[in-house]
PDB file of N, CA and C in Angstrom:
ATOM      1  N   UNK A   1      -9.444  -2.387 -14.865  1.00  0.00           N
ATOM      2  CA  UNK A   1      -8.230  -2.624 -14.086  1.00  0.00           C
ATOM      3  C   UNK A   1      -7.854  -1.397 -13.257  1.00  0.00           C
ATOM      4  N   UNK A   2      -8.199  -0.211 -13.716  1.00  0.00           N
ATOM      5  CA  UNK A   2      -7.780   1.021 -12.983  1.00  0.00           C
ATOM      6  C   UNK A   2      -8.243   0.993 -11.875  1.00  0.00           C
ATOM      7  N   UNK A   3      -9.776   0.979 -11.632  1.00  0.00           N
ATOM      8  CA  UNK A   3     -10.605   0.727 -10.767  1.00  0.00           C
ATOM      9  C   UNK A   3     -10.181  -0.848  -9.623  1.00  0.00           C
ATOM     10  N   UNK A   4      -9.632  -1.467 -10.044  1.00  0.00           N
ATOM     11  CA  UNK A   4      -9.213  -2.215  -9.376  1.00  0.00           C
ATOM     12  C   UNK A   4      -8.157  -2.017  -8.570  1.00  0.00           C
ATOM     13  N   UNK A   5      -7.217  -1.173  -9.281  1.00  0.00           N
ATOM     14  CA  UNK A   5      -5.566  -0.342  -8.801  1.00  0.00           C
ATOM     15  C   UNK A   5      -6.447   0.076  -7.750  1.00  0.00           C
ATOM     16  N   UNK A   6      -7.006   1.209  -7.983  1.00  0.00           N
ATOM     17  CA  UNK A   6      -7.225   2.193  -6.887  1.00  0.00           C
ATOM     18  C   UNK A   6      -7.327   1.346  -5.786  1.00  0.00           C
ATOM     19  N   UNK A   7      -8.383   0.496  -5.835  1.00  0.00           N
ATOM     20  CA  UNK A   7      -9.334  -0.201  -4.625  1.00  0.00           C
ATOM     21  C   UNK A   7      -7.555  -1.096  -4.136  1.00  0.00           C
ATOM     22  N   UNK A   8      -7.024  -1.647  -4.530  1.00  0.00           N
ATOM     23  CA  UNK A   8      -5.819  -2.304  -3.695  1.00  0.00           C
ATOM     24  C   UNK A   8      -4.801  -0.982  -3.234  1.00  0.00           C
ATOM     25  N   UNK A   9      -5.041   0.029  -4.057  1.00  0.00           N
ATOM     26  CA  UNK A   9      -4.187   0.708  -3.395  1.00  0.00           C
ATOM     27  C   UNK A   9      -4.448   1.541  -2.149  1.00  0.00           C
ATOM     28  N   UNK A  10      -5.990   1.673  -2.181  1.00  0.00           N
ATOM     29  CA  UNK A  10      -6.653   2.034  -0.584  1.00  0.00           C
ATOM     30  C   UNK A  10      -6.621   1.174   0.146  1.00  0.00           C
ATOM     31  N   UNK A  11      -6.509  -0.440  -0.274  1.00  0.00           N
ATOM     32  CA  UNK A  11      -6.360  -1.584   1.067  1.00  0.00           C
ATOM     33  C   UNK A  11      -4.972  -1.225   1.383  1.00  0.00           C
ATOM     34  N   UNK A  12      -3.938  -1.069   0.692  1.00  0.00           N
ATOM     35  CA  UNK A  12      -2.465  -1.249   0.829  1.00  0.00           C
ATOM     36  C   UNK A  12      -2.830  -0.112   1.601  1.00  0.00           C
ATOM     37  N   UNK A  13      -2.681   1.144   1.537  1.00  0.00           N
ATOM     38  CA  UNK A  13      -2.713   2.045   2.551  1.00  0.00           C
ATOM     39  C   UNK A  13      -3.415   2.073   3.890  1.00  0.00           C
ATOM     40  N   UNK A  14      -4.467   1.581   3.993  1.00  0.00           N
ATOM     41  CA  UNK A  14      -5.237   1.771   5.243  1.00  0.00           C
ATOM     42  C   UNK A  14      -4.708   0.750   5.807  1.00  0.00           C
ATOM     43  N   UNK A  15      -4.350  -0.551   5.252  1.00  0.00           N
ATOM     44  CA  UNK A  15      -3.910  -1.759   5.958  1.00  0.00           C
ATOM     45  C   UNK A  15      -2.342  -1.219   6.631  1.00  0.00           C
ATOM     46  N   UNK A  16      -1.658  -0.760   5.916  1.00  0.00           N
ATOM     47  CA  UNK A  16      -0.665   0.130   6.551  1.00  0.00           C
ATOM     48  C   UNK A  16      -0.370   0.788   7.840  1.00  0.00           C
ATOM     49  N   UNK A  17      -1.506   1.950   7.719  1.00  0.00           N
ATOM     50  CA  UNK A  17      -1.914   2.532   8.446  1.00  0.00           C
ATOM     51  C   UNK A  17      -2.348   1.909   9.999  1.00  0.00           C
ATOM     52  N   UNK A  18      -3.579   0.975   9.688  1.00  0.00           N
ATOM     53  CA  UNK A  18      -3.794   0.213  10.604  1.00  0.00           C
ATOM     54  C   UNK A  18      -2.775  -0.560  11.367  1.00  0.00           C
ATOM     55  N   UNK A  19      -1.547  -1.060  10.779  1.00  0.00           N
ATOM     56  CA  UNK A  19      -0.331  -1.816  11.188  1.00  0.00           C
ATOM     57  C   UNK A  19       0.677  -0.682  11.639  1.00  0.00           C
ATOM     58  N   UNK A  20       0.647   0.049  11.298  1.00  0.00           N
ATOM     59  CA  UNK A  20       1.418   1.645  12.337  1.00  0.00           C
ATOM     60  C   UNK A  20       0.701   2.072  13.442  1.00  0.00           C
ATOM     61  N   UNK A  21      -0.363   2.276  13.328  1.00  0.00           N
ATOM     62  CA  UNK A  21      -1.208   3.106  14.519  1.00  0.00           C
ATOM     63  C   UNK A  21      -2.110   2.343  15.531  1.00  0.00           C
ATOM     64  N   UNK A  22      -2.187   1.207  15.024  1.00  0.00           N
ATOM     65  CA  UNK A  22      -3.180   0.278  16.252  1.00  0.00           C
ATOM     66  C   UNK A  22      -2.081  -1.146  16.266  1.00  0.00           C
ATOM     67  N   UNK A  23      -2.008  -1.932  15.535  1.00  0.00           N
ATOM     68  CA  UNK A  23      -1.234  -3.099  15.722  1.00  0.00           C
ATOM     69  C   UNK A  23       0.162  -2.983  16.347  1.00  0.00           C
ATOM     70  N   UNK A  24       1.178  -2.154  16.144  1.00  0.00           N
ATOM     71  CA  UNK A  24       2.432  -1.791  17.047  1.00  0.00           C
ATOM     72  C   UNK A  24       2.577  -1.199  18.144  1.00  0.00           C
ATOM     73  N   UNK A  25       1.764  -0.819  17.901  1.00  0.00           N
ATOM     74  CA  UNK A  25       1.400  -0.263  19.764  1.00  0.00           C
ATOM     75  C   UNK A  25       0.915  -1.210  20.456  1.00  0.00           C
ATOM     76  N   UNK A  26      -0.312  -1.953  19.908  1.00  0.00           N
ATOM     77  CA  UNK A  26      -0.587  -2.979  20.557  1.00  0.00           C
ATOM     78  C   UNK A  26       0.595  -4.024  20.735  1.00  0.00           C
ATOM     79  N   UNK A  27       1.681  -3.769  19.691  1.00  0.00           N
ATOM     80  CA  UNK A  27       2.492  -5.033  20.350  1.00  0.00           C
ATOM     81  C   UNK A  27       3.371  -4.447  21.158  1.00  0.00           C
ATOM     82  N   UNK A  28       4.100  -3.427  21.111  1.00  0.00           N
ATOM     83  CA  UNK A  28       4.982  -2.725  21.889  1.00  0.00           C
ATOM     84  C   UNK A  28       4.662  -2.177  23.235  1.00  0.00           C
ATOM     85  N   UNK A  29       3.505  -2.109  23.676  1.00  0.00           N
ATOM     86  CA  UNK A  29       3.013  -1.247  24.390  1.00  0.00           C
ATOM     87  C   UNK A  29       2.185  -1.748  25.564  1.00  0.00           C
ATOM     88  N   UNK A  30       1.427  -2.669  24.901  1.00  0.00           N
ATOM     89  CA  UNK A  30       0.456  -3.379  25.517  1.00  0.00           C
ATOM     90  C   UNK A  30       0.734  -4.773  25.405  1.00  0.00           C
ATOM     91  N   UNK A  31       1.981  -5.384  24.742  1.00  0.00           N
ATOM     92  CA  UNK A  31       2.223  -6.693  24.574  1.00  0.00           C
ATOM     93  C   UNK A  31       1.881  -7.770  24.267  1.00  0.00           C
ATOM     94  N   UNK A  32       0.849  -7.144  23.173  1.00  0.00           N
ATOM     95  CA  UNK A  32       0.013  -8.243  21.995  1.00  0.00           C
ATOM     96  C   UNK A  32       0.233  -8.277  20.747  1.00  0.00           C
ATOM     97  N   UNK A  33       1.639  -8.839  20.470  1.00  0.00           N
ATOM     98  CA  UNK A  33       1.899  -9.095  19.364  1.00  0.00           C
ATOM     99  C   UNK A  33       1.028  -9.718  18.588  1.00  0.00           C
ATOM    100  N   UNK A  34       0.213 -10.785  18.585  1.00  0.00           N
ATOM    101  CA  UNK A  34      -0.488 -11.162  18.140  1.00  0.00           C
ATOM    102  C   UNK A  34      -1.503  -9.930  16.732  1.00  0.00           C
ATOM    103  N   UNK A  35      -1.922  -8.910  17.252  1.00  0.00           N
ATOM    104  CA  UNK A  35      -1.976  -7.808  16.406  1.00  0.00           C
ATOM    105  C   UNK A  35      -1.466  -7.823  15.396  1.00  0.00           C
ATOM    106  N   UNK A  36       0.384  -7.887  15.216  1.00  0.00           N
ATOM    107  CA  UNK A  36       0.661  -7.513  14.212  1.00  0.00           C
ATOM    108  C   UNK A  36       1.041  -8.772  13.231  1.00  0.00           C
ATOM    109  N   UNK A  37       0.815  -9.806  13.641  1.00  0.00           N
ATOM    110  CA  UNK A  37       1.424 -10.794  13.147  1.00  0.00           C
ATOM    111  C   UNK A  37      -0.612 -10.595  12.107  1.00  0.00           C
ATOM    112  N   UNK A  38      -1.852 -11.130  12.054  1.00  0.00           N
ATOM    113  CA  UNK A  38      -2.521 -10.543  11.445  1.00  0.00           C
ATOM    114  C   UNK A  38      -2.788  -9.672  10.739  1.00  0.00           C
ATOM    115  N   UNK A  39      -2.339  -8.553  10.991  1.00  0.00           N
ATOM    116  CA  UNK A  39      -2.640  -7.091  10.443  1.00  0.00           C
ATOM    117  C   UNK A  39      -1.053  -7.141   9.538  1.00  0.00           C
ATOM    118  N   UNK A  40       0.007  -7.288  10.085  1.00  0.00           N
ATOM    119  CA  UNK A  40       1.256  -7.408   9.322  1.00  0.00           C
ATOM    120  C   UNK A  40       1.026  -8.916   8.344  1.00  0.00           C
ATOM    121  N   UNK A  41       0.588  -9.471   8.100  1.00  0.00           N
ATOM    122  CA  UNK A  41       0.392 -10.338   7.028  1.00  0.00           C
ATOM    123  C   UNK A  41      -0.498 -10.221   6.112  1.00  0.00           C
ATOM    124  N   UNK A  42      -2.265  -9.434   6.454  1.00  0.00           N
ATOM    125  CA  UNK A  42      -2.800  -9.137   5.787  1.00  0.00           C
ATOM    126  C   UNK A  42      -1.858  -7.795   4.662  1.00  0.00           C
ATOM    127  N   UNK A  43      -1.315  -6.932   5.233  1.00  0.00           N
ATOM    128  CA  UNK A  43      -0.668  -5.783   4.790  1.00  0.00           C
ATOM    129  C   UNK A  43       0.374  -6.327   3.997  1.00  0.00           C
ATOM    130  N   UNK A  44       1.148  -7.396   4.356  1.00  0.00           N
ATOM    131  CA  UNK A  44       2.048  -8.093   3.300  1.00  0.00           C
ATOM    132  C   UNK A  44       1.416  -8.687   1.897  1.00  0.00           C
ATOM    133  N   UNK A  45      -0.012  -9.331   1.879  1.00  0.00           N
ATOM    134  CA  UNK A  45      -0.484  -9.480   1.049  1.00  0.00           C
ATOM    135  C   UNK A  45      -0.999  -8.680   0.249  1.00  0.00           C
ATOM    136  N   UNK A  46      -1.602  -7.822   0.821  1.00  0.00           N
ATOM    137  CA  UNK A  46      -1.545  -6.481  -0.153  1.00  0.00           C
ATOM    138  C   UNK A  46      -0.646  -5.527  -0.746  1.00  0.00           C
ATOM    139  N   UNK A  47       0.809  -5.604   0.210  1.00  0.00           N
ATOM    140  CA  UNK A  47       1.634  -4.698  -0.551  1.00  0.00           C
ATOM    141  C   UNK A  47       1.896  -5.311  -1.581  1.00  0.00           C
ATOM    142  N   UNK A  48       2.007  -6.622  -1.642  1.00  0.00           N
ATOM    143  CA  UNK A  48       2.333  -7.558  -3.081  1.00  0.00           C
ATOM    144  C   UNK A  48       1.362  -7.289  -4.313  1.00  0.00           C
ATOM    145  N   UNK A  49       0.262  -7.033  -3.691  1.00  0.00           N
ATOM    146  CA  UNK A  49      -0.876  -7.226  -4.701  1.00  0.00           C
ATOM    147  C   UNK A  49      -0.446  -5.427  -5.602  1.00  0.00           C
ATOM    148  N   UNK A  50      -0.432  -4.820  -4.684  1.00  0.00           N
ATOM    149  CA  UNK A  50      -0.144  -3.277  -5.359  1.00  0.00           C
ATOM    150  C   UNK A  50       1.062  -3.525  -5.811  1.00  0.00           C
ATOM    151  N   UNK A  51       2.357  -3.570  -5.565  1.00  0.00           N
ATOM    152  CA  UNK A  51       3.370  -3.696  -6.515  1.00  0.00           C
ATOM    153  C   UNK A  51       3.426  -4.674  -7.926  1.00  0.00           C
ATOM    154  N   UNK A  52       2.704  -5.942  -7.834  1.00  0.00           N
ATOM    155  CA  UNK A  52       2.354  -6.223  -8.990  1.00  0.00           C
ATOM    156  C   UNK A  52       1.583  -5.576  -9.946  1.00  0.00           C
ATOM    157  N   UNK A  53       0.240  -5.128  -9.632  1.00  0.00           N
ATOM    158  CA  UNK A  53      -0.660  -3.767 -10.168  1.00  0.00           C
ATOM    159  C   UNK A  53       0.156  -3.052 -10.592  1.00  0.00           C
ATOM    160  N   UNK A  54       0.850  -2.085 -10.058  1.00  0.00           N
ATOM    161  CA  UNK A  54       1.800  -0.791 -10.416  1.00  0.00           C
ATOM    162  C   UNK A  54       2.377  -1.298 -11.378  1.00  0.00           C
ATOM    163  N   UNK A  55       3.006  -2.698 -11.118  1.00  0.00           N
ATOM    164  CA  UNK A  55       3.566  -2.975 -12.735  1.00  0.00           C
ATOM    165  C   UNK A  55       3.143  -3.062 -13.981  1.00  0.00           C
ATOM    166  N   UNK A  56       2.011  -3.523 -13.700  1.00  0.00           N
ATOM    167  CA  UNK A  56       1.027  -4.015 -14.744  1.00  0.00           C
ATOM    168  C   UNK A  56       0.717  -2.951 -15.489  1.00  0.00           C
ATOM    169  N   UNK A  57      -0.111  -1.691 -14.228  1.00  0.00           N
ATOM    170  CA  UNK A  57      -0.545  -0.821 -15.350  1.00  0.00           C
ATOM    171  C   UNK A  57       0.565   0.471 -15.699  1.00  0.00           C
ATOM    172  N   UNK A  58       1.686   0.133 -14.853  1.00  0.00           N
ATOM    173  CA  UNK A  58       2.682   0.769 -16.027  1.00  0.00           C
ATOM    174  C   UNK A  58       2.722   0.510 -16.991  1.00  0.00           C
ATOM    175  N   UNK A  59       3.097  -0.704 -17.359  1.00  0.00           N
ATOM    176  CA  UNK A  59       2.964  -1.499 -18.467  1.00  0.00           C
ATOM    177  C   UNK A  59       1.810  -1.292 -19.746  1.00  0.00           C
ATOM    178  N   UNK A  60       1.095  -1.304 -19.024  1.00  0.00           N
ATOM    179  CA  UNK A  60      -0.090  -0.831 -19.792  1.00  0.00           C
ATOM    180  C   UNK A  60      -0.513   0.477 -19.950  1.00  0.00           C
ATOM    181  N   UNK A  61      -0.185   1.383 -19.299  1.00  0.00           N
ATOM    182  CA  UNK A  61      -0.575   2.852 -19.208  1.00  0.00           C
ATOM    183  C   UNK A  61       0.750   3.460 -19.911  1.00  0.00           C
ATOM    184  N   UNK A  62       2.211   2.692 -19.893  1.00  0.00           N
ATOM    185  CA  UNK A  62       3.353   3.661 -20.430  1.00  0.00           C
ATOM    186  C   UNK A  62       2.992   4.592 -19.856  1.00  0.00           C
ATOM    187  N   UNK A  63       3.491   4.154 -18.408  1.00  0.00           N
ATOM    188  CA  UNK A  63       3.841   5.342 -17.340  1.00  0.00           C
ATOM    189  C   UNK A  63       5.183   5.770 -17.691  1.00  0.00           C
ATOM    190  N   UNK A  64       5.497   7.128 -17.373  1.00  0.00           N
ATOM    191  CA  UNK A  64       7.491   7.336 -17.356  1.00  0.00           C
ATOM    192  C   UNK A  64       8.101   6.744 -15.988  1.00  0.00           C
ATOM    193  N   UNK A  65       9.343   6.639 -16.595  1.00  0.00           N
ATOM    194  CA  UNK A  65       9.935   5.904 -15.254  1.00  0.00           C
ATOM    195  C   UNK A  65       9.560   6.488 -13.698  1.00  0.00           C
ATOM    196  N   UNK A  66       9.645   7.728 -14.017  1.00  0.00           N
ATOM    197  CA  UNK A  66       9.421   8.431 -12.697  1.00  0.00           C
ATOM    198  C   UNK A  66       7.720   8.285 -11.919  1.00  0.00           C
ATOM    199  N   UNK A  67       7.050   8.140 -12.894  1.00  0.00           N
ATOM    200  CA  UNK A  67       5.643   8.002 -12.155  1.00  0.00           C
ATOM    201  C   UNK A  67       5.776   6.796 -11.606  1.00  0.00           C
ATOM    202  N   UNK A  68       6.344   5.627 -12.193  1.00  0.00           N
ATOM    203  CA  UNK A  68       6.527   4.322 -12.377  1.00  0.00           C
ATOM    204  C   UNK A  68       7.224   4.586 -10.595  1.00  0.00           C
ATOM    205  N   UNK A  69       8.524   4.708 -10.607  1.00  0.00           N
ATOM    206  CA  UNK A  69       9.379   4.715  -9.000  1.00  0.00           C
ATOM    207  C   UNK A  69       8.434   5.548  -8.232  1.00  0.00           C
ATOM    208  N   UNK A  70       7.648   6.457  -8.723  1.00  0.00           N
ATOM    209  CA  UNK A  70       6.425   7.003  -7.385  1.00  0.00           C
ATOM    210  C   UNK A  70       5.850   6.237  -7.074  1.00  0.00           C
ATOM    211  N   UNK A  71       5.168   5.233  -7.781  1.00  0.00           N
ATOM    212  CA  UNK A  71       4.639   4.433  -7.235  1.00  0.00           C
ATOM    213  C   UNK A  71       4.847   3.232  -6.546  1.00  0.00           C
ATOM    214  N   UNK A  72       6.138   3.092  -6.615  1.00  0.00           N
ATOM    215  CA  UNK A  72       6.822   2.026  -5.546  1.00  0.00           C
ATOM    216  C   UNK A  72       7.506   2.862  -4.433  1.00  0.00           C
ATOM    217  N   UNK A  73       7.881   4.074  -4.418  1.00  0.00           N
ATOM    218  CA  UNK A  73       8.062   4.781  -2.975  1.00  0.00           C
ATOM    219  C   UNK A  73       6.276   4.786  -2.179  1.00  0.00           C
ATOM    220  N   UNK A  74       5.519   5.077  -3.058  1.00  0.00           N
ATOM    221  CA  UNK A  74       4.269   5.266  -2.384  1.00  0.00           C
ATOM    222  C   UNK A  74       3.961   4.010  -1.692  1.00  0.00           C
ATOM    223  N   UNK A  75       4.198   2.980  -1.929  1.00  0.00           N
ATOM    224  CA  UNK A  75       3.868   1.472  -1.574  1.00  0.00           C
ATOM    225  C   UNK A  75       4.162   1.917   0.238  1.00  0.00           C
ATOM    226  N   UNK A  76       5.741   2.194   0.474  1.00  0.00           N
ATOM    227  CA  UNK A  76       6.409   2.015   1.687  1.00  0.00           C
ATOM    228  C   UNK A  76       6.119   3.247   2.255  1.00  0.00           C
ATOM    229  N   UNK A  77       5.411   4.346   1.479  1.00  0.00           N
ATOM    230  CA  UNK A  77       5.535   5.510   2.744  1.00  0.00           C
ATOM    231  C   UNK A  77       3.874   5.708   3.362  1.00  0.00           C
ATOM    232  N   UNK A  78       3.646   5.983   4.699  1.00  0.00           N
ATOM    233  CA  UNK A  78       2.108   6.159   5.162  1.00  0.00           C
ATOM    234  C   UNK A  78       1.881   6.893   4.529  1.00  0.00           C
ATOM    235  N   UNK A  79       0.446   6.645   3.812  1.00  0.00           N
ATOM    236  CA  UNK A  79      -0.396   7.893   3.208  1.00  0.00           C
ATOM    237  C   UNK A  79      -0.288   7.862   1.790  1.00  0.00           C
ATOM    238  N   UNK A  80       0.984   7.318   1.473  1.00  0.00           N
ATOM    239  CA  UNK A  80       1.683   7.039  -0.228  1.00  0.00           C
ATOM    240  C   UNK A  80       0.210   6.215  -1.078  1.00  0.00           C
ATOM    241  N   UNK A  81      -0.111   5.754  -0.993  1.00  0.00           N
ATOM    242  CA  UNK A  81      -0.673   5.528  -2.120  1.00  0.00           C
ATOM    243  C   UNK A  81      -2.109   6.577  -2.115  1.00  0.00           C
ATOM    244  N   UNK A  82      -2.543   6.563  -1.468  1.00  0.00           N
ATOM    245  CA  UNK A  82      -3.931   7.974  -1.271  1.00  0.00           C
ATOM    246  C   UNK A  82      -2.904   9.089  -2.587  1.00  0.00           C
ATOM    247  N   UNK A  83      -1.561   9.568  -1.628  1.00  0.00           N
ATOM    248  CA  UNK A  83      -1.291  10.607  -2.627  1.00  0.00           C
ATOM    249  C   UNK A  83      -1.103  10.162  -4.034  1.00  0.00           C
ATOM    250  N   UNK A  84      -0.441   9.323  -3.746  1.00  0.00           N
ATOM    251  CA  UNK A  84       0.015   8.947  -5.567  1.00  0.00           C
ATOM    252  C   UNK A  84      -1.242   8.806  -6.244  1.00  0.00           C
ATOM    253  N   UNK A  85      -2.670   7.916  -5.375  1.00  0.00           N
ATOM    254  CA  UNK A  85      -3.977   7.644  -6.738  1.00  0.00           C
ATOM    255  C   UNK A  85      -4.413   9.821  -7.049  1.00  0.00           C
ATOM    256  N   UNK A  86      -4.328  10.116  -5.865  1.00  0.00           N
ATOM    257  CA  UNK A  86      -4.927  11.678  -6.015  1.00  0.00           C
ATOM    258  C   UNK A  86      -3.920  12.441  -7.309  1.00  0.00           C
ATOM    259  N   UNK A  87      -2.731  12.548  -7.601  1.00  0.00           N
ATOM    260  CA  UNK A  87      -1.733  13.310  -8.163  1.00  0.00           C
ATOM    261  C   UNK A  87      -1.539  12.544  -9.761  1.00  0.00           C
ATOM    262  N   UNK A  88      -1.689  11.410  -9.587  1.00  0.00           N
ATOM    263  CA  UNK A  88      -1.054  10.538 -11.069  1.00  0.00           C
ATOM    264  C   UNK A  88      -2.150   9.568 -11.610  1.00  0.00           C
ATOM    265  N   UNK A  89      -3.605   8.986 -10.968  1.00  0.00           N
ATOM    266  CA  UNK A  89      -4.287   8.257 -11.584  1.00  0.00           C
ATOM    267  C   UNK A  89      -5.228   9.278 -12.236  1.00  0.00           C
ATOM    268  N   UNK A  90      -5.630   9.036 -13.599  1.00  0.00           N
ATOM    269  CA  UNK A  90      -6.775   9.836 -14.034  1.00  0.00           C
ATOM    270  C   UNK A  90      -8.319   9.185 -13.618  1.00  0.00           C
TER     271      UNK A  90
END
């Protein structure tokens, strides 16, 4: 299951990423929303998939609360989950 965390938590991030730096521009900029409505739904499905995970293996790992809320700030911030698997997953 850890191995599984990680791997959704690199989709959740790069899918992120990808929906900040190429899909909003493309809609704002160049006026193809279309971009984000894809890339912003794939990224919705994954942020779900990682916040359920995070629960789970809190749950299972008896994380402390605080690692536990890192890992739901990491969900919403760019780059957040890269740091959080680097700092708190063994």
């Amino acid at each position: 299951m850890m191995s599984l965390f990680r791997w959704v938590g690199r989709f959740e991030g790069l899918s992120f990423l990808i929906l900040l730096g190429i899909a909003m521009p493309l809609k704002y900029i160049w006026g193809e929303p279309q971009a984000v409505r894809v890339v912003g739904m794939a990224h919705g499905g994954l942020f779900l998939a990682y916040v359920a995970m995070a629960n789970y293996m809190a749950l299972e790992l008896r994380w402390k609360r605080n690692v536990w809320l890192l890992s739901m700030v990491a969900a919403v911030l760019p780059l957040g989950t890269f740091v959080f698997e680097k700092k708190h997953l063994p």
